[in-house]
N, C-alpha and C. Protein backbone atom coordinates (compact mmCIF):
# COMPACT_ATOMS: atom_id res chain seq x y z
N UNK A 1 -17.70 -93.40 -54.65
CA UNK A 1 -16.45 -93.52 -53.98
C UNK A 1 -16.67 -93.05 -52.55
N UNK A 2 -16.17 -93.89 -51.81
CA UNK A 2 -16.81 -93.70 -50.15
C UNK A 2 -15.02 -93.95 -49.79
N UNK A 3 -14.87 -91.95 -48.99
CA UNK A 3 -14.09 -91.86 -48.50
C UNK A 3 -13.95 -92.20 -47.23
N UNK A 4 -12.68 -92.70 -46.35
CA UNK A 4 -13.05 -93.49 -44.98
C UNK A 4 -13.58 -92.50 -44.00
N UNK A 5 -14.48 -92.99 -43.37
CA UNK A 5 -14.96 -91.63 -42.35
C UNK A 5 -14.03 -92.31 -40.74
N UNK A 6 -13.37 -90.79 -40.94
CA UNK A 6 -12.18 -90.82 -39.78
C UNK A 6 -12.86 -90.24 -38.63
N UNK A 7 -12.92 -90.85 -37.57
CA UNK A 7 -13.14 -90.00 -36.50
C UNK A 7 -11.83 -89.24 -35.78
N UNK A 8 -12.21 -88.08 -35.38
CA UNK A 8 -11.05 -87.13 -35.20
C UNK A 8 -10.92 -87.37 -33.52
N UNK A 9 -9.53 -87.97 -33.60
CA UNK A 9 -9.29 -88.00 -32.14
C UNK A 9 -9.12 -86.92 -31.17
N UNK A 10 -9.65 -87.35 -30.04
CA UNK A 10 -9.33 -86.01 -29.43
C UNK A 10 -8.25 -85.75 -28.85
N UNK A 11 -7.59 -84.41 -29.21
CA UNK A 11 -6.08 -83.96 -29.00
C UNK A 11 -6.22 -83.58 -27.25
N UNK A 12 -5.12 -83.68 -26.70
CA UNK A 12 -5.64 -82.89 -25.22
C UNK A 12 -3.63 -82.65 -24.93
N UNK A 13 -3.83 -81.85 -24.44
CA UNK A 13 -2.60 -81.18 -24.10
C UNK A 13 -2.41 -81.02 -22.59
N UNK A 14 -1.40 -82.05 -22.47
CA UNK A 14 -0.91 -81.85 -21.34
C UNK A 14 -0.45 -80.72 -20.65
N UNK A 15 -1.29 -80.85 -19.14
CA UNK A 15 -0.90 -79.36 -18.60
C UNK A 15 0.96 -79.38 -17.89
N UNK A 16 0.97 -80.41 -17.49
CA UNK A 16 2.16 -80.66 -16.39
C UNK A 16 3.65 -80.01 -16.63
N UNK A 17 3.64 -80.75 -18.56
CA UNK A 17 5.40 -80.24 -18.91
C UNK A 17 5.51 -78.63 -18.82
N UNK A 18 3.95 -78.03 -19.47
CA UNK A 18 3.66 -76.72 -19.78
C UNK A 18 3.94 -75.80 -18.15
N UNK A 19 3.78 -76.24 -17.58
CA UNK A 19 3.68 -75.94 -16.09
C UNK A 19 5.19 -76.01 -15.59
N UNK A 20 6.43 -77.36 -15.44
CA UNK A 20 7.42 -77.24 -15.55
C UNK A 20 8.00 -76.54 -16.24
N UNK A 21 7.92 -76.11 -17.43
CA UNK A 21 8.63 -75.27 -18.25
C UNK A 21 8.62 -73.47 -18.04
N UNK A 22 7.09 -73.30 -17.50
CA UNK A 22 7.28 -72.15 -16.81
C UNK A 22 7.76 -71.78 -15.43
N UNK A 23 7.52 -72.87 -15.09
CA UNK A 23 8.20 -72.46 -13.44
C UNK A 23 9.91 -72.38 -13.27
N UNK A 24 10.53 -73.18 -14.77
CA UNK A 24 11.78 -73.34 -14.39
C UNK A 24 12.40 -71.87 -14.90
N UNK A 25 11.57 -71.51 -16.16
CA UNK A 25 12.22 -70.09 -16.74
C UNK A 25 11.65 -68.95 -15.36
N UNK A 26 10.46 -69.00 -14.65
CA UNK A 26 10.72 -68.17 -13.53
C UNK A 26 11.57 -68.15 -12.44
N UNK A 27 12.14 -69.66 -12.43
CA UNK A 27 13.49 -69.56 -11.56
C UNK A 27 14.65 -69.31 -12.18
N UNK A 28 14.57 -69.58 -13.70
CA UNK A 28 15.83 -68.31 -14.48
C UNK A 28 15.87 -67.26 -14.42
N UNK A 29 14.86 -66.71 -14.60
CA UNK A 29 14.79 -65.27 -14.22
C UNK A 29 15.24 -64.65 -13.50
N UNK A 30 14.47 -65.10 -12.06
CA UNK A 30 14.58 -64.80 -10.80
C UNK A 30 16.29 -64.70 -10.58
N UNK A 31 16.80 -66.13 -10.73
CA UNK A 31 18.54 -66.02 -10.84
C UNK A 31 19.09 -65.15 -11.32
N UNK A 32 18.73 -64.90 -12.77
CA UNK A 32 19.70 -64.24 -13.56
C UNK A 32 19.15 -62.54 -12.67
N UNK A 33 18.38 -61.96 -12.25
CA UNK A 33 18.42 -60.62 -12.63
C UNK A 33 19.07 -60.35 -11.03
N UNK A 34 19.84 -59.12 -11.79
CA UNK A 34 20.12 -58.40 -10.39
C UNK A 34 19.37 -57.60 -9.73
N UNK A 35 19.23 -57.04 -8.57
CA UNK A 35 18.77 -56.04 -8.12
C UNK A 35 19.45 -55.10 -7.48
N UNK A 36 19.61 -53.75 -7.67
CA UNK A 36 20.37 -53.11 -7.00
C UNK A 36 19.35 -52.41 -6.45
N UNK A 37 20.28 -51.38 -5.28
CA UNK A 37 19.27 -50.27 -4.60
C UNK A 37 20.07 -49.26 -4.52
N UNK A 38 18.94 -48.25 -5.04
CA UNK A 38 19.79 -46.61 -5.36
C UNK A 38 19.97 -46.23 -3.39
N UNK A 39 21.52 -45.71 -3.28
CA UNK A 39 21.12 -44.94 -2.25
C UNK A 39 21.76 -43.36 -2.71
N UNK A 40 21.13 -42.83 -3.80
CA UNK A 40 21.01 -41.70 -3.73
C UNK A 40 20.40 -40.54 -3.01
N UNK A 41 21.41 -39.57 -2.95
CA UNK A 41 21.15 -38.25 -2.24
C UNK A 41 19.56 -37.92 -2.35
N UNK A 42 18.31 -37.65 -1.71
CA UNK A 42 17.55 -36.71 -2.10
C UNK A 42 17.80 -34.97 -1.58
N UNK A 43 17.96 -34.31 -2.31
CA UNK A 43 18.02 -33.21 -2.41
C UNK A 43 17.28 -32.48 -3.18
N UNK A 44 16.56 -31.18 -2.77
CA UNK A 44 15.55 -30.00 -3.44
C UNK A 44 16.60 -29.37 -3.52
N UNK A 45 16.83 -29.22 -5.19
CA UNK A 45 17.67 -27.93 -5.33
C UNK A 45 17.27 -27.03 -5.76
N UNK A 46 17.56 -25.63 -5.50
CA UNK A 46 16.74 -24.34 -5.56
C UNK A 46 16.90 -24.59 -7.33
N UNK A 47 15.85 -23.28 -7.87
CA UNK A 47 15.30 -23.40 -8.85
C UNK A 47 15.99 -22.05 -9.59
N UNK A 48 16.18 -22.10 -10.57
CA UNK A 48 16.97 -21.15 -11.42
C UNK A 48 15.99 -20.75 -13.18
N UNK A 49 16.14 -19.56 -13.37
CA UNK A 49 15.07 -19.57 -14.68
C UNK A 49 16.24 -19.79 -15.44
N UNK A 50 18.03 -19.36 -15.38
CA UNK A 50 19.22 -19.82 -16.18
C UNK A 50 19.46 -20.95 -16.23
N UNK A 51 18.98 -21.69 -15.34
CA UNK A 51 19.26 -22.97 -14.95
C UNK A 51 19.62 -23.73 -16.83
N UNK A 52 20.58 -24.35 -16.99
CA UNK A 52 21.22 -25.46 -18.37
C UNK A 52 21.79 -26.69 -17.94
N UNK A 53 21.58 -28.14 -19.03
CA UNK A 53 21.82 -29.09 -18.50
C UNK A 53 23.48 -28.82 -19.92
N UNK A 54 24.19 -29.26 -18.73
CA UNK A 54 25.66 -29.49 -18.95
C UNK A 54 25.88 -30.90 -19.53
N UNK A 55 27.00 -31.32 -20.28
CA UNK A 55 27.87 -32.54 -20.85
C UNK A 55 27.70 -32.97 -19.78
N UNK A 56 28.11 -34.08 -19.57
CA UNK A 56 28.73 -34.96 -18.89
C UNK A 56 30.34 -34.81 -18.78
N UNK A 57 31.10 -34.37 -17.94
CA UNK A 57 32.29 -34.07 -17.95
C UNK A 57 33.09 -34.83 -16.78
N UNK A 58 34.28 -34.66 -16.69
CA UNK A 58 34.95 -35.59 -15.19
C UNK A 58 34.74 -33.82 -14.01
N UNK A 59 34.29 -34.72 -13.42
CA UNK A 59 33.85 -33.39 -12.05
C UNK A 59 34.32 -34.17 -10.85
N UNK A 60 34.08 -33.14 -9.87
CA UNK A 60 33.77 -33.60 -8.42
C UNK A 60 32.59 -33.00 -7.93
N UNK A 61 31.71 -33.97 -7.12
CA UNK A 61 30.61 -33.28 -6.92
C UNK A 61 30.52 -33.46 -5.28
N UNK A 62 30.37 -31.66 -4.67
CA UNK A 62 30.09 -31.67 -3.87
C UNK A 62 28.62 -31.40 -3.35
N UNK A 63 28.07 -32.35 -2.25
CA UNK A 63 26.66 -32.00 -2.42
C UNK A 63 26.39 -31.76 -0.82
N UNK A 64 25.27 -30.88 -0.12
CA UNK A 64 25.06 -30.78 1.02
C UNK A 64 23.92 -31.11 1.08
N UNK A 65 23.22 -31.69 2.74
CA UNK A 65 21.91 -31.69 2.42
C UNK A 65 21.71 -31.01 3.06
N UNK A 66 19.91 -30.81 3.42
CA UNK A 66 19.07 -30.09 4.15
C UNK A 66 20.04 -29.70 5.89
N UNK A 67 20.21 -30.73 6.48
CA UNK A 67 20.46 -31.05 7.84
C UNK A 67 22.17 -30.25 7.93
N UNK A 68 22.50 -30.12 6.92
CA UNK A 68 24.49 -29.55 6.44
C UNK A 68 25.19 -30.79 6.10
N UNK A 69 24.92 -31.88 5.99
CA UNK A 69 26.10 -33.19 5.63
C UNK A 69 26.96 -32.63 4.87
N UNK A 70 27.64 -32.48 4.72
CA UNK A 70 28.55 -32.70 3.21
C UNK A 70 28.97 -34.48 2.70
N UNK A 71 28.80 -34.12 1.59
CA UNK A 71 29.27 -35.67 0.38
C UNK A 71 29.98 -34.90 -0.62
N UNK A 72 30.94 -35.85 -0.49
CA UNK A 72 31.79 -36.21 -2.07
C UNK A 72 31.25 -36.88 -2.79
N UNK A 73 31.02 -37.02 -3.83
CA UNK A 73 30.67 -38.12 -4.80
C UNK A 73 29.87 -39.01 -4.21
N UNK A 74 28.73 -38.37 -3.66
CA UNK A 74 27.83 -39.01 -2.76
C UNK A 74 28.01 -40.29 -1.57
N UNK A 75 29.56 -39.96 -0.97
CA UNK A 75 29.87 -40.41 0.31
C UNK A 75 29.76 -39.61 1.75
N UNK A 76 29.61 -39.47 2.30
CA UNK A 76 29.62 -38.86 3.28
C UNK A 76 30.82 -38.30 4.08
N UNK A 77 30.87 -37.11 4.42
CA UNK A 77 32.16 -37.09 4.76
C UNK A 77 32.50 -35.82 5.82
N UNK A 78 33.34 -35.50 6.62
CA UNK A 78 33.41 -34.53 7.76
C UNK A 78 34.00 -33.59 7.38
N UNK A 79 34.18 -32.33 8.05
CA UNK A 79 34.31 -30.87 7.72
C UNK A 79 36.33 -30.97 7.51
N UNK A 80 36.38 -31.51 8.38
CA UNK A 80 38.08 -31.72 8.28
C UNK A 80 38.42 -32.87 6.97
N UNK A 81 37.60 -33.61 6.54
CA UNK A 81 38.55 -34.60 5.21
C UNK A 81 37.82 -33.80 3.98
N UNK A 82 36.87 -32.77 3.70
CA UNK A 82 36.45 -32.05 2.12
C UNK A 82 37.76 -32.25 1.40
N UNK A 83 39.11 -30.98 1.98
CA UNK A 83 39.79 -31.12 1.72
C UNK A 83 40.12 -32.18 0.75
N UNK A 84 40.99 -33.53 1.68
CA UNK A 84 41.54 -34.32 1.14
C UNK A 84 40.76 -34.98 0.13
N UNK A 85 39.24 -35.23 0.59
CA UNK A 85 38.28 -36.01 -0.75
C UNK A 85 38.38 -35.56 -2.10
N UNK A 86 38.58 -33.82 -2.33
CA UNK A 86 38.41 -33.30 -3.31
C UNK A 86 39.60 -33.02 -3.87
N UNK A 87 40.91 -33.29 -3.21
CA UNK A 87 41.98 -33.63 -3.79
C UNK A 87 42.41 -34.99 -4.46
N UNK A 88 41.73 -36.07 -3.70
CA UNK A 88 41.79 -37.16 -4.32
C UNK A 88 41.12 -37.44 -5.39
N UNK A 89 40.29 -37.01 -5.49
CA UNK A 89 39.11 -36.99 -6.84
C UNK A 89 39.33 -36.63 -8.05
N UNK A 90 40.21 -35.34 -7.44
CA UNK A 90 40.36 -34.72 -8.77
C UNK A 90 41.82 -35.14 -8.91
N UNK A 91 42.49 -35.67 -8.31
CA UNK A 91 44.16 -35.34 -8.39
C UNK A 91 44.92 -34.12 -8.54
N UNK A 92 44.34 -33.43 -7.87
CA UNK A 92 45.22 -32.45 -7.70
C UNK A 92 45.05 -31.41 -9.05
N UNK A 93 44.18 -31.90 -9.94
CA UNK A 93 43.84 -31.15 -11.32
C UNK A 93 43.36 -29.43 -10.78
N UNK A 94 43.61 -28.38 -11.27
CA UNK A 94 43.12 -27.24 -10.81
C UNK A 94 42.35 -26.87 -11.82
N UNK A 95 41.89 -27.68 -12.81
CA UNK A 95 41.20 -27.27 -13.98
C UNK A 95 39.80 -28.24 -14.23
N UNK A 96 39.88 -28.93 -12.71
CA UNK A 96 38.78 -30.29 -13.32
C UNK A 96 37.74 -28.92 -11.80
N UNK A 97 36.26 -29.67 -12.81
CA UNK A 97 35.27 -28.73 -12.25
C UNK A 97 34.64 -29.26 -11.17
N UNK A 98 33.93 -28.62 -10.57
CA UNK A 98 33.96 -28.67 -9.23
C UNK A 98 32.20 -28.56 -8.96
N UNK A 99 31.11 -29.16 -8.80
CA UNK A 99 29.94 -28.71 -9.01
C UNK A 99 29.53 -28.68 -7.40
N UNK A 100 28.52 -28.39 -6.59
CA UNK A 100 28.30 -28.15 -5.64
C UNK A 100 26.96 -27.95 -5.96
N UNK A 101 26.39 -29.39 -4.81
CA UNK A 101 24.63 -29.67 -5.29
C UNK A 101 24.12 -29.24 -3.61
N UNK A 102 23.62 -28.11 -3.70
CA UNK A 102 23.22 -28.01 -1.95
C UNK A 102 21.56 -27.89 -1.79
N UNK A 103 20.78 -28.11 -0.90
CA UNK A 103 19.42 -28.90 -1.00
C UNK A 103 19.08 -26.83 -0.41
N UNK A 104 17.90 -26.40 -0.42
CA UNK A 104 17.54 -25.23 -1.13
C UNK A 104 17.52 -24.85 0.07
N UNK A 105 17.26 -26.17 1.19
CA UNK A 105 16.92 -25.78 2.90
C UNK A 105 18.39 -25.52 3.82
N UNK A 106 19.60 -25.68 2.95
CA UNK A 106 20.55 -25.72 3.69
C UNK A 106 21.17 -24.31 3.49
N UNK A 107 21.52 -24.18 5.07
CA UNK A 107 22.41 -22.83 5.68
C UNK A 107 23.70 -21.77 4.62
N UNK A 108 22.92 -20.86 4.76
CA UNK A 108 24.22 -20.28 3.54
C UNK A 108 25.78 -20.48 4.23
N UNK A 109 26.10 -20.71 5.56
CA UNK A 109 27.39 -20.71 5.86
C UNK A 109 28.03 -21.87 5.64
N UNK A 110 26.97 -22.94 5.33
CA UNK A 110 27.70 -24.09 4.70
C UNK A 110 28.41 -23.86 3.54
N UNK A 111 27.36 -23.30 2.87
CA UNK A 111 27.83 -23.23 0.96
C UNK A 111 28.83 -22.58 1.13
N UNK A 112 29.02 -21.21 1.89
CA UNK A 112 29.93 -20.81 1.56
C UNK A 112 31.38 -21.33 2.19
N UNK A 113 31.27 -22.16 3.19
CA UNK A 113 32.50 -23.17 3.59
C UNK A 113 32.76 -24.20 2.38
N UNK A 114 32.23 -24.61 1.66
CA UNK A 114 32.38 -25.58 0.68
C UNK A 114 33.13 -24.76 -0.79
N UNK A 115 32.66 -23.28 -1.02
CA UNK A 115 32.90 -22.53 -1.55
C UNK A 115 34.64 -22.28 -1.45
N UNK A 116 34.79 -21.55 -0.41
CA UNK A 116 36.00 -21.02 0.52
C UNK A 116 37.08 -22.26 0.34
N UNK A 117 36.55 -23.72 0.64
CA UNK A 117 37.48 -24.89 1.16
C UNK A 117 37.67 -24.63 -0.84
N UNK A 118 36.98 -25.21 -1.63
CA UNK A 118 37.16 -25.59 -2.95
C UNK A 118 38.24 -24.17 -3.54
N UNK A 119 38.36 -22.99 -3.39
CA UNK A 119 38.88 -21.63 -4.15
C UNK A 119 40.44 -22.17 -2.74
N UNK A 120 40.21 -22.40 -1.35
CA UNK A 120 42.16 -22.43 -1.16
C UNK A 120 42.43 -23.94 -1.54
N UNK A 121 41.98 -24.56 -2.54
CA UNK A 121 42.68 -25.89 -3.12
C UNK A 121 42.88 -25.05 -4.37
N UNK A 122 42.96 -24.00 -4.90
CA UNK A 122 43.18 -23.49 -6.13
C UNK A 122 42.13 -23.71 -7.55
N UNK A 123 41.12 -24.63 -6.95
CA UNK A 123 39.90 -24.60 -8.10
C UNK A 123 39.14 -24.10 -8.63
N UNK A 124 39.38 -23.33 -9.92
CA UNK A 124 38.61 -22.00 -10.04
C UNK A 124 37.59 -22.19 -10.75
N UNK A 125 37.06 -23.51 -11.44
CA UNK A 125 35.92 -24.08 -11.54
C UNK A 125 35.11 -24.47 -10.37
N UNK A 126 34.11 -23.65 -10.33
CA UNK A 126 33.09 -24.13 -9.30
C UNK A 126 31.74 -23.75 -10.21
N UNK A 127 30.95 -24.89 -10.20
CA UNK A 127 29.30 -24.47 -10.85
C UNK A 127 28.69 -25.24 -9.55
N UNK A 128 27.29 -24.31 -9.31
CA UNK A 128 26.48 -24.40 -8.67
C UNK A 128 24.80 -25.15 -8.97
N UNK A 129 25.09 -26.20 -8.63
CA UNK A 129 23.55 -27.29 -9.35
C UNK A 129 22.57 -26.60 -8.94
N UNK A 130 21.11 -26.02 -9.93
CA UNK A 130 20.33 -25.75 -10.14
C UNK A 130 19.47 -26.54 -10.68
N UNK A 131 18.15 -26.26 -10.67
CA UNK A 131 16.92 -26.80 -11.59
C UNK A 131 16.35 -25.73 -12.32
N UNK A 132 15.71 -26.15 -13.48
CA UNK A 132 15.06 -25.29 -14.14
C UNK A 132 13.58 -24.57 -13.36
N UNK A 133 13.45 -23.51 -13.15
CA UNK A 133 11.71 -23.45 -12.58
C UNK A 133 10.76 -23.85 -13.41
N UNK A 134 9.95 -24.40 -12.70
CA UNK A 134 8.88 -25.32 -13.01
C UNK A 134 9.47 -26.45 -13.16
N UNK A 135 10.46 -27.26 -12.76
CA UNK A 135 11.31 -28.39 -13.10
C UNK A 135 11.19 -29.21 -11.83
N UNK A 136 10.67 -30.54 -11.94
CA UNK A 136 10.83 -31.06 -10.51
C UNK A 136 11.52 -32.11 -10.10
């Protein structure tokens, strides 16, 4: 019994569709993703051996940098509107907390203006952002 002897064609795979099909999902891609850009604060904050990481809670965060800026909620903002920022933030709450992130190089008479402004709005929550030592 003489089975037919098949010669095996040769398969070949087109490169072209394979090639369209990737280039179009890299222009999906490309579309679909967003990109954002952090413009977060950098700040060195002094180092604490008490130093604890807190909940997540509704705060206001005041932060200074090196140079004295002050930010609200990481906006920028002048010595005359703290005030109003940190009234708006909080609404007027005297019980919502108050954190104060100041960079390790900045002037103690700042902190303590940020201090002073936050205690005559009546906020007797104030915590002071730390890092753990050895924490970077």
């Amino acid at each position: 019994m003489k089975l037919r002897d098949r010669k095996r064609a040769d398969f070949m795979v087109e490169m072209t569709p394979l090639v369209d099909v990737v280039f179009l999902m890299l222009i999906f891609f490309m579309v679909s993703t967003s990109f954002t850009v952090s413009d977060s604060l950098k700040l060195e904050l002094p180092s604490s051996k008490t130093a604890t990481e807190d909940k997540p809670v509704e705060q206001v965060l005041v932060s200074i940098d090196a140079k004295g800026q002050l930010y609200v909620q990481e906006k920028a903002v002048e010595d005359g509107e703290l005030r109003r920022s940190v009234l708006n933030i909080s609404k007027g709450d005297p019980n919502m907390r108050v954190v104060l992130r100041a960079d390790a190089e900045t002037r103690h008479k700042r902190v303590v203006y940020v201090m002073d402004t936050v205690r005559e709005l009546g906020m007797g929550k104030l915590a002071i952002a730390t890092v753990p030592v050895g924490a970077k």
